[in-house]
PDB file of N, CA and C in Angstrom:
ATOM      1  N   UNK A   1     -99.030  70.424  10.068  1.00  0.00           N
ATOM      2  CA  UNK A   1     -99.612  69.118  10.360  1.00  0.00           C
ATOM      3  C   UNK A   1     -99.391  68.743  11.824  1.00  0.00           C
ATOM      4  N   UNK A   2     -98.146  69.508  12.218  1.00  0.00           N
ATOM      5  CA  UNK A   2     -97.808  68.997  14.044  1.00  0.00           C
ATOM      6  C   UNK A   2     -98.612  69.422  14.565  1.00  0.00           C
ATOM      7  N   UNK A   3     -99.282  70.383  14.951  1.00  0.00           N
ATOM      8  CA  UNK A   3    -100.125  71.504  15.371  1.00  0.00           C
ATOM      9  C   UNK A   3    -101.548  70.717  15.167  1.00  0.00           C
ATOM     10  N   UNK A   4    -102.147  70.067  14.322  1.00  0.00           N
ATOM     11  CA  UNK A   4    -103.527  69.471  13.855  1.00  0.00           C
ATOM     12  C   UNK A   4    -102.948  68.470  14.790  1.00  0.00           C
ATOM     13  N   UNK A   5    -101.842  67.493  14.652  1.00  0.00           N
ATOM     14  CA  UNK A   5    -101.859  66.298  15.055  1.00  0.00           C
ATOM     15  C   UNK A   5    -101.729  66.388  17.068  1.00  0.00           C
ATOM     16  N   UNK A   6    -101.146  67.273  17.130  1.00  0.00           N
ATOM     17  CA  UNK A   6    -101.168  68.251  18.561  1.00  0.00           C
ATOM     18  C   UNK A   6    -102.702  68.330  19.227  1.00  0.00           C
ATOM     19  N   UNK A   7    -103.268  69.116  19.051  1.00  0.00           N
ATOM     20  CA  UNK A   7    -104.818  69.548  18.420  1.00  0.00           C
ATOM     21  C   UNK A   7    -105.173  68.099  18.575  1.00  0.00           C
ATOM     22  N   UNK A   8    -105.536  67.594  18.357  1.00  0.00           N
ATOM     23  CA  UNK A   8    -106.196  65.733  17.730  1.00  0.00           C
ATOM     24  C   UNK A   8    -106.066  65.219  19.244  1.00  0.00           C
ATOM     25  N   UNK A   9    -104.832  64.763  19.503  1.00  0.00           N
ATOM     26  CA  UNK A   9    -104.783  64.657  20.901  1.00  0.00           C
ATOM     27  C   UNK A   9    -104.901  65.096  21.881  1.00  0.00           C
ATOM     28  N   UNK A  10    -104.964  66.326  22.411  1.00  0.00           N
ATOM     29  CA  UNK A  10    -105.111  67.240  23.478  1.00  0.00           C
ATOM     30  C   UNK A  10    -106.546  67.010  23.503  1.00  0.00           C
ATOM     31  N   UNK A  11    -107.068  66.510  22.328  1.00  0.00           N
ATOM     32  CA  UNK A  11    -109.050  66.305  22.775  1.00  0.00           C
ATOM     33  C   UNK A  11    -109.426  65.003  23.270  1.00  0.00           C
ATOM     34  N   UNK A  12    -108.958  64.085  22.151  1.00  0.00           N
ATOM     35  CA  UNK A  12    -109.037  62.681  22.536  1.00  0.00           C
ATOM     36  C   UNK A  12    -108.360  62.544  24.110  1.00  0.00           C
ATOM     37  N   UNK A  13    -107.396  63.161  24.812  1.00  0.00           N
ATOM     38  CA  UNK A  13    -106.871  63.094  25.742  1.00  0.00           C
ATOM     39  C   UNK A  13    -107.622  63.562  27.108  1.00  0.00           C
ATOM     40  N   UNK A  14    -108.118  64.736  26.586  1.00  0.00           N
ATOM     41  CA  UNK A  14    -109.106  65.585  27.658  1.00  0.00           C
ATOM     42  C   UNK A  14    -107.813  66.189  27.953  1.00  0.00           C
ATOM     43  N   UNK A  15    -106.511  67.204  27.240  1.00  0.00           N
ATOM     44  CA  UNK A  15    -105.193  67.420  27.849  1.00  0.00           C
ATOM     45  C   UNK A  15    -105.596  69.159  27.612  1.00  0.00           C
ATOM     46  N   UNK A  16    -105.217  70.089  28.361  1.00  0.00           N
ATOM     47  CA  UNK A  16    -104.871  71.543  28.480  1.00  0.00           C
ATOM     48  C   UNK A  16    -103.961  71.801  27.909  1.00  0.00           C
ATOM     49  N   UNK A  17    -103.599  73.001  27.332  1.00  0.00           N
ATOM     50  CA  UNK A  17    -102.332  73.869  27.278  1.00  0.00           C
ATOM     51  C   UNK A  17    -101.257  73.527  27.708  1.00  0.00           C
ATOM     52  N   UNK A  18    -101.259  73.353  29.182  1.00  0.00           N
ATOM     53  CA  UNK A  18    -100.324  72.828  29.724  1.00  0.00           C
ATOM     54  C   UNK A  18     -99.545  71.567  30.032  1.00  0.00           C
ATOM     55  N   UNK A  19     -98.344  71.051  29.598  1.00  0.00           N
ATOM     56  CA  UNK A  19     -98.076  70.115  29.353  1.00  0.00           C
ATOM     57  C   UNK A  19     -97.872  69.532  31.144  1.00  0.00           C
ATOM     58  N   UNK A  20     -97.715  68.181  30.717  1.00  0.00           N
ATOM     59  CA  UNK A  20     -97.971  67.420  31.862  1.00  0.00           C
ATOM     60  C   UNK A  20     -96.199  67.403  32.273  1.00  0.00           C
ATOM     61  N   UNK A  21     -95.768  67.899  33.657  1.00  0.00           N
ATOM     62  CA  UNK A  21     -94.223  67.664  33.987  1.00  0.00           C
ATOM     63  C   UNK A  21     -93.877  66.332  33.788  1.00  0.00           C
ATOM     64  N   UNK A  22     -92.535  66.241  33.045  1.00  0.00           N
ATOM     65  CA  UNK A  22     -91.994  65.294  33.094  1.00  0.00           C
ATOM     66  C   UNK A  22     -91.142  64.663  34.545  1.00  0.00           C
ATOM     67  N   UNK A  23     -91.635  63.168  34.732  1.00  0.00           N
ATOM     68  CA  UNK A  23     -91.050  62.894  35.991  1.00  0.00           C
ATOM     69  C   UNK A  23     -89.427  62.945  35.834  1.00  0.00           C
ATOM     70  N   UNK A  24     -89.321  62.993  37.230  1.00  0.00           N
ATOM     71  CA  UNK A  24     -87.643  62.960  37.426  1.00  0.00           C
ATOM     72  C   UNK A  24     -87.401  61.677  37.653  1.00  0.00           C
ATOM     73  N   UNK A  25     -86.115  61.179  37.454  1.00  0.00           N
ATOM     74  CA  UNK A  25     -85.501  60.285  37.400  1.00  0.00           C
ATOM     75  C   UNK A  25     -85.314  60.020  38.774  1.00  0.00           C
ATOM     76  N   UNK A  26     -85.347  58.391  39.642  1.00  0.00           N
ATOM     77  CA  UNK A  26     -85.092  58.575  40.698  1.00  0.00           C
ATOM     78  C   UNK A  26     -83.095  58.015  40.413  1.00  0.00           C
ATOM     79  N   UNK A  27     -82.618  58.574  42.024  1.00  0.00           N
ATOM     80  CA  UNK A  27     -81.161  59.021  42.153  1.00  0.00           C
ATOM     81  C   UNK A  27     -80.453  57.565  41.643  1.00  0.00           C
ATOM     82  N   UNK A  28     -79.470  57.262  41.468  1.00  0.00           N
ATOM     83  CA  UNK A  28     -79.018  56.013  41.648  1.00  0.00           C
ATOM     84  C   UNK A  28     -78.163  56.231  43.032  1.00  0.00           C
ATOM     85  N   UNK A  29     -77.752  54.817  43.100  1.00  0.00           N
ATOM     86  CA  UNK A  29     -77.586  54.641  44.489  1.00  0.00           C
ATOM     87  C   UNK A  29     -75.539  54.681  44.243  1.00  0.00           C
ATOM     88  N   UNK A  30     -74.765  55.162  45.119  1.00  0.00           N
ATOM     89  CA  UNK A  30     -73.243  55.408  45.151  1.00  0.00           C
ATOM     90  C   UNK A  30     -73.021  53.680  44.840  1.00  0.00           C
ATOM     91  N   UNK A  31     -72.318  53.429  43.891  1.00  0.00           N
ATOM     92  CA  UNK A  31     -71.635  52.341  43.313  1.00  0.00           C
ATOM     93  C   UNK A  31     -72.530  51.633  42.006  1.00  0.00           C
ATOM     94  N   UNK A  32     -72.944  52.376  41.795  1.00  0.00           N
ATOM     95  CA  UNK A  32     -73.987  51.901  40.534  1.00  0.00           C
ATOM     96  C   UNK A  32     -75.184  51.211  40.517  1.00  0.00           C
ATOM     97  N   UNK A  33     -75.546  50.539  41.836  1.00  0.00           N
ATOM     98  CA  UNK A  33     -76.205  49.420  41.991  1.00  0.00           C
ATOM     99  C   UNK A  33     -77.933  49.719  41.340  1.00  0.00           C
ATOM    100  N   UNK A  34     -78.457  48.708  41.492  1.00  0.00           N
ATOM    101  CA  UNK A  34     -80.430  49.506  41.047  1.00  0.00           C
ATOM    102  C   UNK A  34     -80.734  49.945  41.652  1.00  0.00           C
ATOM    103  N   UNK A  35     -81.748  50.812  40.813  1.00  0.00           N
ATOM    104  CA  UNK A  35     -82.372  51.356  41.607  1.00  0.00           C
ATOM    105  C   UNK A  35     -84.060  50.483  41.846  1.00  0.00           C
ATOM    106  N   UNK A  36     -84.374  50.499  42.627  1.00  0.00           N
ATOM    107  CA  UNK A  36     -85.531  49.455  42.862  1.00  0.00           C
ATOM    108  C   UNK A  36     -86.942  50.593  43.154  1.00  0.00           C
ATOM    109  N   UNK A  37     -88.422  50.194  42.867  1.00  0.00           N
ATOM    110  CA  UNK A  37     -89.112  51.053  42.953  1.00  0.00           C
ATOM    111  C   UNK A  37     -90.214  49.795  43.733  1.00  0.00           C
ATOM    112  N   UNK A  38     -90.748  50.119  44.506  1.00  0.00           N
ATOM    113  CA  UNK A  38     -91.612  49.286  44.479  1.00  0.00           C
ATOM    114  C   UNK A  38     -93.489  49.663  45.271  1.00  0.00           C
ATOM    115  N   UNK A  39     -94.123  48.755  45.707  1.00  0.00           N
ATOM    116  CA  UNK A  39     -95.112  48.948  46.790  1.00  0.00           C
ATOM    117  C   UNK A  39     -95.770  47.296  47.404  1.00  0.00           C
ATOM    118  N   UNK A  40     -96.196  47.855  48.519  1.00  0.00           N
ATOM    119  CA  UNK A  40     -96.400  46.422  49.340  1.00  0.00           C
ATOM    120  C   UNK A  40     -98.159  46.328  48.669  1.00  0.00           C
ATOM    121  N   UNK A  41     -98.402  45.123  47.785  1.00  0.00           N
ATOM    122  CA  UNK A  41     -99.503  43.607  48.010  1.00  0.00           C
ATOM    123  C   UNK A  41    -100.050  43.596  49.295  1.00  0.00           C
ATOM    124  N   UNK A  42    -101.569  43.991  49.913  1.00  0.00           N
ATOM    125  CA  UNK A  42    -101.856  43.199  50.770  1.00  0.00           C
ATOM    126  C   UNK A  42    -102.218  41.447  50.584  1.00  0.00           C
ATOM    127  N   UNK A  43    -101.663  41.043  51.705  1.00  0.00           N
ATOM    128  CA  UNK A  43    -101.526  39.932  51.904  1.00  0.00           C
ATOM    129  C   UNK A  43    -102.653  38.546  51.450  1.00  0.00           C
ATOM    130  N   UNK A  44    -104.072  39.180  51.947  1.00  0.00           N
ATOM    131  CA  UNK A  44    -104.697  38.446  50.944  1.00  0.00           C
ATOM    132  C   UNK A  44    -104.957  38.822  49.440  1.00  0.00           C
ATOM    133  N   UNK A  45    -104.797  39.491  49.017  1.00  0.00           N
ATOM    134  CA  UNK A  45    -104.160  39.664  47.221  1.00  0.00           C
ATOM    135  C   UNK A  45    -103.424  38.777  47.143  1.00  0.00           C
ATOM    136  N   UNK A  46    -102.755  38.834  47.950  1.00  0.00           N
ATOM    137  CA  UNK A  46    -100.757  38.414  47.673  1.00  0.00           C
ATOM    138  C   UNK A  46    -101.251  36.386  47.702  1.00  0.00           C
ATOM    139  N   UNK A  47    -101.856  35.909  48.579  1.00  0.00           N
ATOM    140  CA  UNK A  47    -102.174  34.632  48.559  1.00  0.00           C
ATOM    141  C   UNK A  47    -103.400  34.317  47.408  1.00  0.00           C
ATOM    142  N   UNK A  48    -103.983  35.161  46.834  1.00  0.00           N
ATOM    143  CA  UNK A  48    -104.780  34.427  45.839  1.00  0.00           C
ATOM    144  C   UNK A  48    -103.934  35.314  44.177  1.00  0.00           C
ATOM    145  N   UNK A  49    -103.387  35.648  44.722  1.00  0.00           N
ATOM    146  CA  UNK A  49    -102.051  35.898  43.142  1.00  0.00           C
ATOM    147  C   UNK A  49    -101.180  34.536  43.163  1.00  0.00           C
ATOM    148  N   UNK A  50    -100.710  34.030  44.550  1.00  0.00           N
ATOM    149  CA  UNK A  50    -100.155  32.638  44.140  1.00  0.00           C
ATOM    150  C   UNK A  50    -101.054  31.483  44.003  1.00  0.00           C
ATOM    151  N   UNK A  51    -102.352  31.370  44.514  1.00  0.00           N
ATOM    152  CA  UNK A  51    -102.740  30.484  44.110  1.00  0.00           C
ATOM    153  C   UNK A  51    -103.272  30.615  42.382  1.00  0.00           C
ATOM    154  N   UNK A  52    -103.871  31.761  41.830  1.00  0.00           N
ATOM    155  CA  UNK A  52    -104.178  31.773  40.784  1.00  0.00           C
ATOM    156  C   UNK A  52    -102.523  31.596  39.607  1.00  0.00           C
ATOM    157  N   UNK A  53    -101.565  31.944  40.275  1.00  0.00           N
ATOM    158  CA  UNK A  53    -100.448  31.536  39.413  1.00  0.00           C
ATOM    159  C   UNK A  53    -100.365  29.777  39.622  1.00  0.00           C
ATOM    160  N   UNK A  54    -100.452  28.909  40.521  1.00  0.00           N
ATOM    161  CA  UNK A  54    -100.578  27.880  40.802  1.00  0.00           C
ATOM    162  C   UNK A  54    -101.627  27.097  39.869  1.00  0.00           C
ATOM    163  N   UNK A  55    -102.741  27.549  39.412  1.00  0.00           N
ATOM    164  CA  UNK A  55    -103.976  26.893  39.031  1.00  0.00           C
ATOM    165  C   UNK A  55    -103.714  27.110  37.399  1.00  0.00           C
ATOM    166  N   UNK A  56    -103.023  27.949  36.920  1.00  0.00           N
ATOM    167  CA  UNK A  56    -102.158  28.655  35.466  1.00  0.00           C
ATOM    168  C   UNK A  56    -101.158  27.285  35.574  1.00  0.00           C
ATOM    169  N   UNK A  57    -100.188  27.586  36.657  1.00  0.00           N
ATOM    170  CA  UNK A  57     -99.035  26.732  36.293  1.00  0.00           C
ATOM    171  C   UNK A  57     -99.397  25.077  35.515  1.00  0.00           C
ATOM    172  N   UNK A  58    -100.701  24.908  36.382  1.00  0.00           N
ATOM    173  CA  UNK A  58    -101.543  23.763  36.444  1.00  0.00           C
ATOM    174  C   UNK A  58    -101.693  22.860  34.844  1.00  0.00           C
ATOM    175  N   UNK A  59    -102.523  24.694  34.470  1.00  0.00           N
ATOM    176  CA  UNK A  59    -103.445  24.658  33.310  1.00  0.00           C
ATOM    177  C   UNK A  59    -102.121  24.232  31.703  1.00  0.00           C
ATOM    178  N   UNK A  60    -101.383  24.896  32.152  1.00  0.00           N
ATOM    179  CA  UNK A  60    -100.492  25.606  31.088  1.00  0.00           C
ATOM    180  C   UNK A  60     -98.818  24.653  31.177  1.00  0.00           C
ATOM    181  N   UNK A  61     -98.537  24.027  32.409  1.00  0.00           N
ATOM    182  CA  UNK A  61     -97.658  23.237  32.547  1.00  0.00           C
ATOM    183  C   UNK A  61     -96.207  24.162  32.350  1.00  0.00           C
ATOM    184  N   UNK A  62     -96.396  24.962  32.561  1.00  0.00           N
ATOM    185  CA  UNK A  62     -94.832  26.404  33.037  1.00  0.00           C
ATOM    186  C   UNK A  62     -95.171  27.054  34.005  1.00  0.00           C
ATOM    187  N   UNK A  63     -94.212  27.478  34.608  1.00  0.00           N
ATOM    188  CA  UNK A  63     -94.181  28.501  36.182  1.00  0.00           C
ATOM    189  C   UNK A  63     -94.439  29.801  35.293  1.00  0.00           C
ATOM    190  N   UNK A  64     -95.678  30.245  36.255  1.00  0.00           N
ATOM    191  CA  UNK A  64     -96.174  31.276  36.134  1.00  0.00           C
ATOM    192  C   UNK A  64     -95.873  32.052  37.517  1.00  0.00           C
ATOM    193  N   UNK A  65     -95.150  33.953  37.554  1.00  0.00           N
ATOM    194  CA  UNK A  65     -94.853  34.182  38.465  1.00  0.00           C
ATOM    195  C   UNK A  65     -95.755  35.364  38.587  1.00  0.00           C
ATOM    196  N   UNK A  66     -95.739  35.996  40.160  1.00  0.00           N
ATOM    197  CA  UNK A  66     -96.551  37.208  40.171  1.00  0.00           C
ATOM    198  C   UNK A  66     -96.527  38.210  39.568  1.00  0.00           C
ATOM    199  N   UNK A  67     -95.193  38.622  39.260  1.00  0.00           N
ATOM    200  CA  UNK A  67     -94.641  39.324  38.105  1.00  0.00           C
ATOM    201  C   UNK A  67     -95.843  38.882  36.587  1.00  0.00           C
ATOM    202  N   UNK A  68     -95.684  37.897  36.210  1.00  0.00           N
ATOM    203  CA  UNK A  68     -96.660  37.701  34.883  1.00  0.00           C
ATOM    204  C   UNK A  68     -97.872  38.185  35.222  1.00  0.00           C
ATOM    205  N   UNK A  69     -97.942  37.609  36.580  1.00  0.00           N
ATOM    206  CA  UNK A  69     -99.719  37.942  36.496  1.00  0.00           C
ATOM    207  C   UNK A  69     -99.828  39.639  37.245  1.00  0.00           C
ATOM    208  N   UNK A  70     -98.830  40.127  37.350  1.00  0.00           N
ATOM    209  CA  UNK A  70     -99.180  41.675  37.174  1.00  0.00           C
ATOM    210  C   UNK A  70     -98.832  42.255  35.552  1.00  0.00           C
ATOM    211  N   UNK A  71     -97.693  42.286  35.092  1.00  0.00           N
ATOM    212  CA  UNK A  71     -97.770  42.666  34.009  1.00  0.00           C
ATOM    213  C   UNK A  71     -98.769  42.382  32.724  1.00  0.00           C
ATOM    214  N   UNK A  72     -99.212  41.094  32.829  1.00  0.00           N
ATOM    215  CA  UNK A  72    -100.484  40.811  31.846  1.00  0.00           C
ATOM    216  C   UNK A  72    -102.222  41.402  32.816  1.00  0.00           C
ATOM    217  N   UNK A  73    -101.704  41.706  33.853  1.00  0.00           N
ATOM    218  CA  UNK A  73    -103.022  42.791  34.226  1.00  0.00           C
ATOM    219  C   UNK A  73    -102.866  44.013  33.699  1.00  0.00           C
ATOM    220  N   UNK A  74    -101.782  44.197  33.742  1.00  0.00           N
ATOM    221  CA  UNK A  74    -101.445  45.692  33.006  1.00  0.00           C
ATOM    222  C   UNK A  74    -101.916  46.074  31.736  1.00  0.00           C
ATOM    223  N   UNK A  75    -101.422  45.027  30.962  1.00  0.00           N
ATOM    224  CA  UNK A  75    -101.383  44.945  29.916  1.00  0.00           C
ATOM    225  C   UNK A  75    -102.795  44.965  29.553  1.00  0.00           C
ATOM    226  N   UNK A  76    -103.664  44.280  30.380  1.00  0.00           N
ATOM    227  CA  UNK A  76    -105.317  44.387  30.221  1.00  0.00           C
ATOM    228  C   UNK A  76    -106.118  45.696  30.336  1.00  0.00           C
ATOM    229  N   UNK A  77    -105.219  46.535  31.316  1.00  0.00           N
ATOM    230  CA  UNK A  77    -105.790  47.361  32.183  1.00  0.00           C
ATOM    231  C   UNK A  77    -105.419  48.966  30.385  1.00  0.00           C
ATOM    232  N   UNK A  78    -104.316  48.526  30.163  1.00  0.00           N
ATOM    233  CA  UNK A  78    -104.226  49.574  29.159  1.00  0.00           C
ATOM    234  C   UNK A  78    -104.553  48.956  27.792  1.00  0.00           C
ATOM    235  N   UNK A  79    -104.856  47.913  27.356  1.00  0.00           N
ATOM    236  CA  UNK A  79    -105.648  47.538  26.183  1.00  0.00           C
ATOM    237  C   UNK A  79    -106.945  47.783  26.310  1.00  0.00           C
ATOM    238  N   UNK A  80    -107.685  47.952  27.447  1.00  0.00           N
ATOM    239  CA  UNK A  80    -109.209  48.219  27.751  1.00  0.00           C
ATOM    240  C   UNK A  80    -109.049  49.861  28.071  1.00  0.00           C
ATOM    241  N   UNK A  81    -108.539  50.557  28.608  1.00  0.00           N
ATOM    242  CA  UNK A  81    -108.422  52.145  28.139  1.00  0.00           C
ATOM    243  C   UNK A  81    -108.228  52.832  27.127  1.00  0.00           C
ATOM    244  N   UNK A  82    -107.531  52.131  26.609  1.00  0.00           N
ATOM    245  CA  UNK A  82    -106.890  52.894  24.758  1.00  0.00           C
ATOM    246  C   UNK A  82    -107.956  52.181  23.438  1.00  0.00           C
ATOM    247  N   UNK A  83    -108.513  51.655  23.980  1.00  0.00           N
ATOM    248  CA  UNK A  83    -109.419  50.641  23.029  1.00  0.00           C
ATOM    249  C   UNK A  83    -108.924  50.459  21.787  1.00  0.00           C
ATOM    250  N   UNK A  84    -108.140  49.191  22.236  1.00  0.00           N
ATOM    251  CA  UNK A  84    -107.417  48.530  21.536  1.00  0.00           C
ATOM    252  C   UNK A  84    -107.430  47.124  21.761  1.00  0.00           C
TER     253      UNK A  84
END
């Protein structure tokens, strides 16, 4: 049944033989601290992400942060790929 259920996905996936490498872990830093990952927002993104969190905060009467309004893009971005 692993093998069919294997099989099943490798199509729906468009996936090869070959499995996809697993990423590496990035290092931690000497004393335990986080590790942080990030990338730079250009700037006008970055000013209409706060105003659209502003016009939310508005709507909805709670602080809405850029953080929300990336992760619920996300969240859009892979509910509209997986069709779901």
């Amino acid at each position: 049944m692993k093998r069919a259920d294997d099989a099943a996905w490798r199509k729906a996936l468009g996936a090869g033989e070959t499995p996809t490498p697993k990423p590496t872990k990035p290092k931690r830093p000497a004393g335990g601290g986080r590790v942080q990952l990030g990338t730079t927002i250009p700037a006008e993104m970055l000013e209409e992400l706060h105003r659209l969190a502003a016009r939310l905060y508005l709507k909805r009467g709670r602080r809405v942060t850029i953080a929300d309004l990336v992760t619920e893009a996300l969240a859009d971005l892979l509910k509209k790929h997986s069709g779901r």
